[in-house]
PDB file of N, CA and C in Angstrom:
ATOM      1  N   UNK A   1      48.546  68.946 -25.817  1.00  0.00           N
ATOM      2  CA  UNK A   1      48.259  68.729 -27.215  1.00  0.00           C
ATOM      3  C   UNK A   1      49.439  67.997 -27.863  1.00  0.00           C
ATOM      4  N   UNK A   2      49.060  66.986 -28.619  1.00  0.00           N
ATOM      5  CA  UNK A   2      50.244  66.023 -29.687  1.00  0.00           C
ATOM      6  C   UNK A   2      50.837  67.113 -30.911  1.00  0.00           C
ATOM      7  N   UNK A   3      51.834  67.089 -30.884  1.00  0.00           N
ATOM      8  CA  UNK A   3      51.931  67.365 -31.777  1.00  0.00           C
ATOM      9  C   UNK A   3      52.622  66.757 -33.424  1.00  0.00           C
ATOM     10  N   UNK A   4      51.776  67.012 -34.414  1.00  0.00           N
ATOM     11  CA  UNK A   4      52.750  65.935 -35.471  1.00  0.00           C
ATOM     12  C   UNK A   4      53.750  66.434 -35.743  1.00  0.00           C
ATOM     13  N   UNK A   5      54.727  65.411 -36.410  1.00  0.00           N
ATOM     14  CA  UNK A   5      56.359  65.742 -36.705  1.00  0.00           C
ATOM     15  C   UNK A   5      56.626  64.914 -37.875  1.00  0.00           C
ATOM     16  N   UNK A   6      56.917  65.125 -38.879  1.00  0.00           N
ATOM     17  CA  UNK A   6      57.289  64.236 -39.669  1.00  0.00           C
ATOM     18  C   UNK A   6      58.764  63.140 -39.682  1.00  0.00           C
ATOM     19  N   UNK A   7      59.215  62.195 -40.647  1.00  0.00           N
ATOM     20  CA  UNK A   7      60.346  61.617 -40.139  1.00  0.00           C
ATOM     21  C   UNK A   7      61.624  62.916 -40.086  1.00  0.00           C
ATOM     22  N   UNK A   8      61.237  63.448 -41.202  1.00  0.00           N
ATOM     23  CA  UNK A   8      62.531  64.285 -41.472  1.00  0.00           C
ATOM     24  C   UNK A   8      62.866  65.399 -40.580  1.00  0.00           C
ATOM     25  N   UNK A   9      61.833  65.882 -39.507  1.00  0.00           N
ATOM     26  CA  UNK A   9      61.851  66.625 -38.634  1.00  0.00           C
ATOM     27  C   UNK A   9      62.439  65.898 -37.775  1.00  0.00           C
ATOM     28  N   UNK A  10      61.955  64.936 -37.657  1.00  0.00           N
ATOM     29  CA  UNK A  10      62.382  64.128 -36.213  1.00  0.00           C
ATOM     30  C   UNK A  10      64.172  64.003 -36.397  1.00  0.00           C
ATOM     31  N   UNK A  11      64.318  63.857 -37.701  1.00  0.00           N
ATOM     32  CA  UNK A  11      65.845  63.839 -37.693  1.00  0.00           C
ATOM     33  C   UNK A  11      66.682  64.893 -37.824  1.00  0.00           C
ATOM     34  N   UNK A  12      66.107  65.961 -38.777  1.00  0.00           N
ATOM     35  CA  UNK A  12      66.871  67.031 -38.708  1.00  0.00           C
ATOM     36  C   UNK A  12      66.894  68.040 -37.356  1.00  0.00           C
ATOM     37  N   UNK A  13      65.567  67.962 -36.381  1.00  0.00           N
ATOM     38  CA  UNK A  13      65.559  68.646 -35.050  1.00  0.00           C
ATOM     39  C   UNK A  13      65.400  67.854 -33.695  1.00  0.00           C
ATOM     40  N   UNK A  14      66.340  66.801 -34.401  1.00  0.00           N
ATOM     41  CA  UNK A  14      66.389  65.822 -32.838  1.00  0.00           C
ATOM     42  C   UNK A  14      66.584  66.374 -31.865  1.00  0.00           C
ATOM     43  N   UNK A  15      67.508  66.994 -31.641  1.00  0.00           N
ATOM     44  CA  UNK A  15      67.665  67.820 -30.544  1.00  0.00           C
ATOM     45  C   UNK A  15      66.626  68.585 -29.549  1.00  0.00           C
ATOM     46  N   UNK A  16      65.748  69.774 -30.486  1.00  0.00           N
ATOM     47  CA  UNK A  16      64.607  70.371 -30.037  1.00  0.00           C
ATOM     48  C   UNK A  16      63.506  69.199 -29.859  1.00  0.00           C
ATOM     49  N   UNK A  17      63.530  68.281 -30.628  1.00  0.00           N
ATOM     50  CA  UNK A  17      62.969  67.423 -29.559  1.00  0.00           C
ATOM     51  C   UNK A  17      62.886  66.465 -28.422  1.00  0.00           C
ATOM     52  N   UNK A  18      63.744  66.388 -28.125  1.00  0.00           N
ATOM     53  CA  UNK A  18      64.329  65.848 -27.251  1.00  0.00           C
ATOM     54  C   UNK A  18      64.258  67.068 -26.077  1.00  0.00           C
ATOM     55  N   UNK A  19      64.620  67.886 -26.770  1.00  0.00           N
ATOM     56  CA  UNK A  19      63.933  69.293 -25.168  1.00  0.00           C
ATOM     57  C   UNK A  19      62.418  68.786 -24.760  1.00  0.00           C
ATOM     58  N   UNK A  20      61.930  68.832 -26.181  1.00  0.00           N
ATOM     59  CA  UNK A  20      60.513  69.269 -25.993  1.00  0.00           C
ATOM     60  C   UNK A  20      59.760  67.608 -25.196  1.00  0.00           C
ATOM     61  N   UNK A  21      60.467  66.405 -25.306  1.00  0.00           N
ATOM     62  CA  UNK A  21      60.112  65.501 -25.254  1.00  0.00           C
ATOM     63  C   UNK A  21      60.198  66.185 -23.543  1.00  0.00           C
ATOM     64  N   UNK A  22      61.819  66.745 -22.947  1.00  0.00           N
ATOM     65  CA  UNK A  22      62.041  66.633 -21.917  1.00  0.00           C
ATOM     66  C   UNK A  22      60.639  67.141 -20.725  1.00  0.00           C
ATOM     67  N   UNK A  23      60.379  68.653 -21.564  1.00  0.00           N
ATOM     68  CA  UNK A  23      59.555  69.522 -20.524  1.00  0.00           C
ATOM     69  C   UNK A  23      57.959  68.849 -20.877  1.00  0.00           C
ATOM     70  N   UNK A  24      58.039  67.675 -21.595  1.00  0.00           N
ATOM     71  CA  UNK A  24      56.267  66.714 -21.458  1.00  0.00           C
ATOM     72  C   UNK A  24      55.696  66.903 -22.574  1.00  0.00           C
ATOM     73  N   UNK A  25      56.263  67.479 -23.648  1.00  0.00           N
ATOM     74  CA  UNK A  25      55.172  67.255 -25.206  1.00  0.00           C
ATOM     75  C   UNK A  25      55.430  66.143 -25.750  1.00  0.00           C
ATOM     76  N   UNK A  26      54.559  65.455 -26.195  1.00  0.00           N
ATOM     77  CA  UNK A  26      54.054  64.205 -26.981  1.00  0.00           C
ATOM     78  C   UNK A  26      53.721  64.674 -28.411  1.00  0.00           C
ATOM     79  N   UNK A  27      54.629  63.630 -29.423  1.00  0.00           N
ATOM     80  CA  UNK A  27      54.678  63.881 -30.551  1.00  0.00           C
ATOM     81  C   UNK A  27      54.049  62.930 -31.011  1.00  0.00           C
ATOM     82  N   UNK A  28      53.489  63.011 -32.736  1.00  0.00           N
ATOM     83  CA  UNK A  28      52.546  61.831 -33.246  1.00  0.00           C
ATOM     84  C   UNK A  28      53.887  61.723 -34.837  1.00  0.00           C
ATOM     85  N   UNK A  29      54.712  60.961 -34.891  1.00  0.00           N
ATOM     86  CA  UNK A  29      55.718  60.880 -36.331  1.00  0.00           C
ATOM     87  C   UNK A  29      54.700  59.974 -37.750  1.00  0.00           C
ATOM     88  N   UNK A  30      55.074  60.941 -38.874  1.00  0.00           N
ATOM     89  CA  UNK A  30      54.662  60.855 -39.581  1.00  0.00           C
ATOM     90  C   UNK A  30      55.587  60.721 -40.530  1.00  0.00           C
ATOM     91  N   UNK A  31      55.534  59.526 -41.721  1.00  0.00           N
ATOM     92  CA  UNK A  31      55.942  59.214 -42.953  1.00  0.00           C
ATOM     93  C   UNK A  31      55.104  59.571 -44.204  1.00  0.00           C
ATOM     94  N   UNK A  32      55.021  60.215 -44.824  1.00  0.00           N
ATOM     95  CA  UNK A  32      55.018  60.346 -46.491  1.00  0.00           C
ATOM     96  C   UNK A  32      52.862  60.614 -45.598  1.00  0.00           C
ATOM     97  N   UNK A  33      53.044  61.661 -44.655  1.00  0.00           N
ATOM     98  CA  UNK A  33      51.882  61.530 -43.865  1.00  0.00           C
ATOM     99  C   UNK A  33      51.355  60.862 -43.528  1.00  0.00           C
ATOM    100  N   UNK A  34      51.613  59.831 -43.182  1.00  0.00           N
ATOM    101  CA  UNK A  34      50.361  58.636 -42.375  1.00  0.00           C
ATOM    102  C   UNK A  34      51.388  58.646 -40.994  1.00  0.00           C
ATOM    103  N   UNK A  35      50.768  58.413 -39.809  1.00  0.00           N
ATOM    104  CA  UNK A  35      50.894  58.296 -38.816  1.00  0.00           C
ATOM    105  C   UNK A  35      51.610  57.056 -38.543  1.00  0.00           C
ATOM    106  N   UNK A  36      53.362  56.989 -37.939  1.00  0.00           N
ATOM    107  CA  UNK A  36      53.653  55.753 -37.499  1.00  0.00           C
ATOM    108  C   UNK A  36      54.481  55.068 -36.452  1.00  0.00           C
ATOM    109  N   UNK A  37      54.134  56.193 -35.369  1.00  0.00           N
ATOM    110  CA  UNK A  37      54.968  55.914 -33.890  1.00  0.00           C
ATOM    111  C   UNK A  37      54.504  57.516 -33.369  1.00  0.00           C
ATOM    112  N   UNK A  38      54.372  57.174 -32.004  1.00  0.00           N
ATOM    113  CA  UNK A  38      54.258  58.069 -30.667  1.00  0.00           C
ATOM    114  C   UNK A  38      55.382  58.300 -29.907  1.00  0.00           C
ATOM    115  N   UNK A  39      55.786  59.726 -30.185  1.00  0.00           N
ATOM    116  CA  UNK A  39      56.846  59.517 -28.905  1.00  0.00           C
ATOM    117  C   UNK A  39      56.200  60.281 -27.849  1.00  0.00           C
ATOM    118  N   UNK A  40      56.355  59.829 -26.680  1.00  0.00           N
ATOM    119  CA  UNK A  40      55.964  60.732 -25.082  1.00  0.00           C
ATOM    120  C   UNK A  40      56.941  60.070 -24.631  1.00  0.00           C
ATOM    121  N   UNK A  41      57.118  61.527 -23.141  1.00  0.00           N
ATOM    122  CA  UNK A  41      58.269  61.409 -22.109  1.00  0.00           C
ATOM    123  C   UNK A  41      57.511  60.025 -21.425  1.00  0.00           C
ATOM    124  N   UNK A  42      58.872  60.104 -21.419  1.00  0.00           N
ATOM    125  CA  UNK A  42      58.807  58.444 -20.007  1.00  0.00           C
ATOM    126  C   UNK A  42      58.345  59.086 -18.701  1.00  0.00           C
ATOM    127  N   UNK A  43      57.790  58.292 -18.190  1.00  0.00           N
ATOM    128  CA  UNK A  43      56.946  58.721 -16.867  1.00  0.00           C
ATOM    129  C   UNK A  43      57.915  58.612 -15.545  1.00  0.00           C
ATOM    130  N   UNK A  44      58.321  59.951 -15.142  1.00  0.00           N
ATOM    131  CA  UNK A  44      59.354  59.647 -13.969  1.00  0.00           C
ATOM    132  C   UNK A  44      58.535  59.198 -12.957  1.00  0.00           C
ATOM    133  N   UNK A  45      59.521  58.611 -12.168  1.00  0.00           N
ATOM    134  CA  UNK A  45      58.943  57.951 -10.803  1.00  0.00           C
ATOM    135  C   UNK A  45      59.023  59.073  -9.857  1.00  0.00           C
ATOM    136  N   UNK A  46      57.713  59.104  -8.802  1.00  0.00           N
ATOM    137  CA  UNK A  46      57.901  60.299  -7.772  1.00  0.00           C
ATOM    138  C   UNK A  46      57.481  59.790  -6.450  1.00  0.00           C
ATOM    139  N   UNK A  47      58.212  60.413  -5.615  1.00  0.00           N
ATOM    140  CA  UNK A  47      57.902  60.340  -3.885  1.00  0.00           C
ATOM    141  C   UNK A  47      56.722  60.529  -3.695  1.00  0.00           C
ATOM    142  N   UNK A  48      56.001  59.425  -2.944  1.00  0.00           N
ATOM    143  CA  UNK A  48      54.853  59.090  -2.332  1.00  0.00           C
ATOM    144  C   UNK A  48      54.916  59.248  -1.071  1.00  0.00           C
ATOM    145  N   UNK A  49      54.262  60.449  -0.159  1.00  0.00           N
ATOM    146  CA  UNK A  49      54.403  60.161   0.842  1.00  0.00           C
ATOM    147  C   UNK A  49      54.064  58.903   1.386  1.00  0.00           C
ATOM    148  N   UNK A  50      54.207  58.646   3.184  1.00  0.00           N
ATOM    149  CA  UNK A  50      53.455  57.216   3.773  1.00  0.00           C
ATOM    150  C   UNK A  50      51.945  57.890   3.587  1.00  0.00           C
ATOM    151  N   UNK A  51      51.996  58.661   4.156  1.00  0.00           N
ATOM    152  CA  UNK A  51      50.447  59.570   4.673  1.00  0.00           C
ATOM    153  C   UNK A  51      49.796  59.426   3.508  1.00  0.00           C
ATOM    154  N   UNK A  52      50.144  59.913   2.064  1.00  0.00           N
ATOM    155  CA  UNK A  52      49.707  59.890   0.540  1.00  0.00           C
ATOM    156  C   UNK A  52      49.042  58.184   0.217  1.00  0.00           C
ATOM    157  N   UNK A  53      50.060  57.374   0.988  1.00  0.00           N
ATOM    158  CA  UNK A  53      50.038  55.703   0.208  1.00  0.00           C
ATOM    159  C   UNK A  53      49.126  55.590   1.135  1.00  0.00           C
ATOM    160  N   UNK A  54      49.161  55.977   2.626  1.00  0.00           N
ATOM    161  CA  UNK A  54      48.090  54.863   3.385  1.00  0.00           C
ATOM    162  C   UNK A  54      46.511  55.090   2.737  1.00  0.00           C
ATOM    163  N   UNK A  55      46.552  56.849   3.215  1.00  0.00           N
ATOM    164  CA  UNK A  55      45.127  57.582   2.025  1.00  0.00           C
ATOM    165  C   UNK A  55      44.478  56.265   1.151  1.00  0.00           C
ATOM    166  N   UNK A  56      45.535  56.263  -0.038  1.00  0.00           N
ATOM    167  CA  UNK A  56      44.997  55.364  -1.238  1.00  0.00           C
ATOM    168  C   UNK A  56      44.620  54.647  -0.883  1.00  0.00           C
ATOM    169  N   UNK A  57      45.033  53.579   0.163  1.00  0.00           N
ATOM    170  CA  UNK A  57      45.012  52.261   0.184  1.00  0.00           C
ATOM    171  C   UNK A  57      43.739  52.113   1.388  1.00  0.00           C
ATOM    172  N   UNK A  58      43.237  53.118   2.146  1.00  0.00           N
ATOM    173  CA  UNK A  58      42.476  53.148   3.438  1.00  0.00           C
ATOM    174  C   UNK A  58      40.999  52.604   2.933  1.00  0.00           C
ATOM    175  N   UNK A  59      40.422  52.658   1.587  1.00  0.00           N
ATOM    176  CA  UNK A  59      39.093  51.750   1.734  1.00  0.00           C
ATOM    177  C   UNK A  59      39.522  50.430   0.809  1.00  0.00           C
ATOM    178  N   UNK A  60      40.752  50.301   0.790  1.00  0.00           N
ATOM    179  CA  UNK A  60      40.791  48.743  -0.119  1.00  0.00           C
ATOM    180  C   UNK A  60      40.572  47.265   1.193  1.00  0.00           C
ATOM    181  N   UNK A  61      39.762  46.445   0.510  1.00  0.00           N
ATOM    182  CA  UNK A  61      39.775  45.295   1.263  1.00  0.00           C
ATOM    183  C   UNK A  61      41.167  45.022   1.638  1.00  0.00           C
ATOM    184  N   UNK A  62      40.383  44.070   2.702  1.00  0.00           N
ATOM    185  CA  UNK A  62      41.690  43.344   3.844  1.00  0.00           C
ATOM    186  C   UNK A  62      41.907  42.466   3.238  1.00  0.00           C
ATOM    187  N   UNK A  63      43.383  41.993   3.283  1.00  0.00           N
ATOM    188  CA  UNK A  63      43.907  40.763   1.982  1.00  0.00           C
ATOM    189  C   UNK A  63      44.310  39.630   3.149  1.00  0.00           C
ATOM    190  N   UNK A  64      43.489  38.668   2.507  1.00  0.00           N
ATOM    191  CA  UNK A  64      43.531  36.854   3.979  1.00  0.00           C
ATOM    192  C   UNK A  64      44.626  36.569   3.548  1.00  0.00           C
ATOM    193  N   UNK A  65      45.908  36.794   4.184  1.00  0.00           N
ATOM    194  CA  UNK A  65      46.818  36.167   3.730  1.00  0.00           C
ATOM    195  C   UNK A  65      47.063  34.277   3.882  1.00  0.00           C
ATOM    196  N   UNK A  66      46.273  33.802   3.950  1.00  0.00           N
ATOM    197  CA  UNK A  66      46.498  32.281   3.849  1.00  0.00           C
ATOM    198  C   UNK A  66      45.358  32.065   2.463  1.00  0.00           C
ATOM    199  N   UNK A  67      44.838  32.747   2.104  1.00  0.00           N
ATOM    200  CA  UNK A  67      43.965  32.719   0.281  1.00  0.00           C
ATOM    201  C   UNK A  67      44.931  33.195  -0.333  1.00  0.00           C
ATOM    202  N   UNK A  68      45.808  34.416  -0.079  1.00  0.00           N
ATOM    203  CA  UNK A  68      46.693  34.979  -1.127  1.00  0.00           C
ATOM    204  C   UNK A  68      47.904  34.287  -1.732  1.00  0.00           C
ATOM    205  N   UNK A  69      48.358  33.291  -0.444  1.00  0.00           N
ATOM    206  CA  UNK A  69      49.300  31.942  -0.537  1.00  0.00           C
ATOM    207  C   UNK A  69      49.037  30.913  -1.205  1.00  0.00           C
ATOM    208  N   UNK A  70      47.669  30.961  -1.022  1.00  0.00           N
ATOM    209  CA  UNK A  70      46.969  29.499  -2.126  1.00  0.00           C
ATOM    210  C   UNK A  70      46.528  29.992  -3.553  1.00  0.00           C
ATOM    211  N   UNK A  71      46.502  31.147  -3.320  1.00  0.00           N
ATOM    212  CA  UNK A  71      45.638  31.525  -5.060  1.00  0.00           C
ATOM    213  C   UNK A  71      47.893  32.084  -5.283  1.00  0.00           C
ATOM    214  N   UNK A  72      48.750  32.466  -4.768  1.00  0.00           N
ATOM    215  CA  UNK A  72      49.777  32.513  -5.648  1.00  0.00           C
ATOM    216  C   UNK A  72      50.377  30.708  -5.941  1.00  0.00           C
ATOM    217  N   UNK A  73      50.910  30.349  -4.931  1.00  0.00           N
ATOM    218  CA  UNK A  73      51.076  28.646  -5.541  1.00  0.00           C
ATOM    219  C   UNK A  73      50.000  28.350  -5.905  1.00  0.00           C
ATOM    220  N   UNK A  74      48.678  28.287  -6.221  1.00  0.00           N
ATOM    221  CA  UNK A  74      48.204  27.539  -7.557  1.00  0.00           C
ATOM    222  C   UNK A  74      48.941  28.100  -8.621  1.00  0.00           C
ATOM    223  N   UNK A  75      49.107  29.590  -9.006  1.00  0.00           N
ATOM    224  CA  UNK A  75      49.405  30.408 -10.289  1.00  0.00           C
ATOM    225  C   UNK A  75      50.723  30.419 -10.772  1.00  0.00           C
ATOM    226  N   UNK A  76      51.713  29.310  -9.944  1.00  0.00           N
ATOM    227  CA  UNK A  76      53.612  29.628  -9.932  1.00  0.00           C
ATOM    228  C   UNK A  76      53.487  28.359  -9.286  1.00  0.00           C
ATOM    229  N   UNK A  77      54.401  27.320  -9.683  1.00  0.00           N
ATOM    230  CA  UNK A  77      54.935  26.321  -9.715  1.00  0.00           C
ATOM    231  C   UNK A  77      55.403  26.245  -8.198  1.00  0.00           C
ATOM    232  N   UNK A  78      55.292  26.204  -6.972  1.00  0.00           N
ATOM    233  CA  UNK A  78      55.796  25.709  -5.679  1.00  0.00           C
ATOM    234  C   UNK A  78      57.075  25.144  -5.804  1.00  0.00           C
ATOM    235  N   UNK A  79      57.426  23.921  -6.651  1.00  0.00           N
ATOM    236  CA  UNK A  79      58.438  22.958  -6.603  1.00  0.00           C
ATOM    237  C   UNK A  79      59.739  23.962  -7.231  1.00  0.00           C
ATOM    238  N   UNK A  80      61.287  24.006  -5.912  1.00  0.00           N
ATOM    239  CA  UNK A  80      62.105  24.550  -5.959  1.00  0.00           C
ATOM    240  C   UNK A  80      63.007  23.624  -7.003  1.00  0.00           C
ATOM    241  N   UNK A  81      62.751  22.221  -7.351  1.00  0.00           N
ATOM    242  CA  UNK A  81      63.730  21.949  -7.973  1.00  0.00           C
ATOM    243  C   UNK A  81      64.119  22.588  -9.673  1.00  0.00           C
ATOM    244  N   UNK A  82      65.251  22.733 -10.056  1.00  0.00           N
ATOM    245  CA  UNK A  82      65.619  22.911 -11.079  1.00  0.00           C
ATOM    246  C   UNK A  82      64.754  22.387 -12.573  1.00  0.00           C
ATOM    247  N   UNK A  83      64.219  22.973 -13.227  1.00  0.00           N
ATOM    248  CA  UNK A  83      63.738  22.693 -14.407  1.00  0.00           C
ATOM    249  C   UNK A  83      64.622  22.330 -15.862  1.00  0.00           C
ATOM    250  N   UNK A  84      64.295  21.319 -16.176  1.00  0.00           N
ATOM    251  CA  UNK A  84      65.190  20.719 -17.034  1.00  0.00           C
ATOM    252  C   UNK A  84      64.941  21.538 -18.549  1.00  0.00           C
TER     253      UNK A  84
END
């Protein structure tokens, strides 16, 4: 659940939020009551097993790697020289 916070909360209990940001609550900040920024925790990065990644990836199509070469140089410039 979001919870709202007004500005003056956000400043006078930075701290407690900043816990609360830590252990995953998402706040909705509010000015003079209207709604005007979201804070949520940043999304840590986590260990994938191999076994976990192959899983995911076991009914995705087979990638032609001589199409994947031509559809990236059409989409990115090939030519190494320096751009003026």
């Amino acid at each position: 659940m979001v919870r709202r916070l007004t500005q003056r909360q956000l400043r006078n209990e930075s701290g407690d939020v900043m816990r609360a940001l830590d252990a995953g609550e998402s706040f909705i900040v509010t000015r003079n009551g209207a709604p005007v920024g979201d804070l949520t925790p940043v999304r840590r990065h986590r260990f994938v097993s191999r076994d976990a990644a192959l899983a995911a990836f076991a009914h995705a199509p087979a990638i032609d790697a001589e199409w994947f070469r031509t559809d990236i140089d059409r989409l990115a410039d090939p030519d190494p020289a320096p751009r003026a």
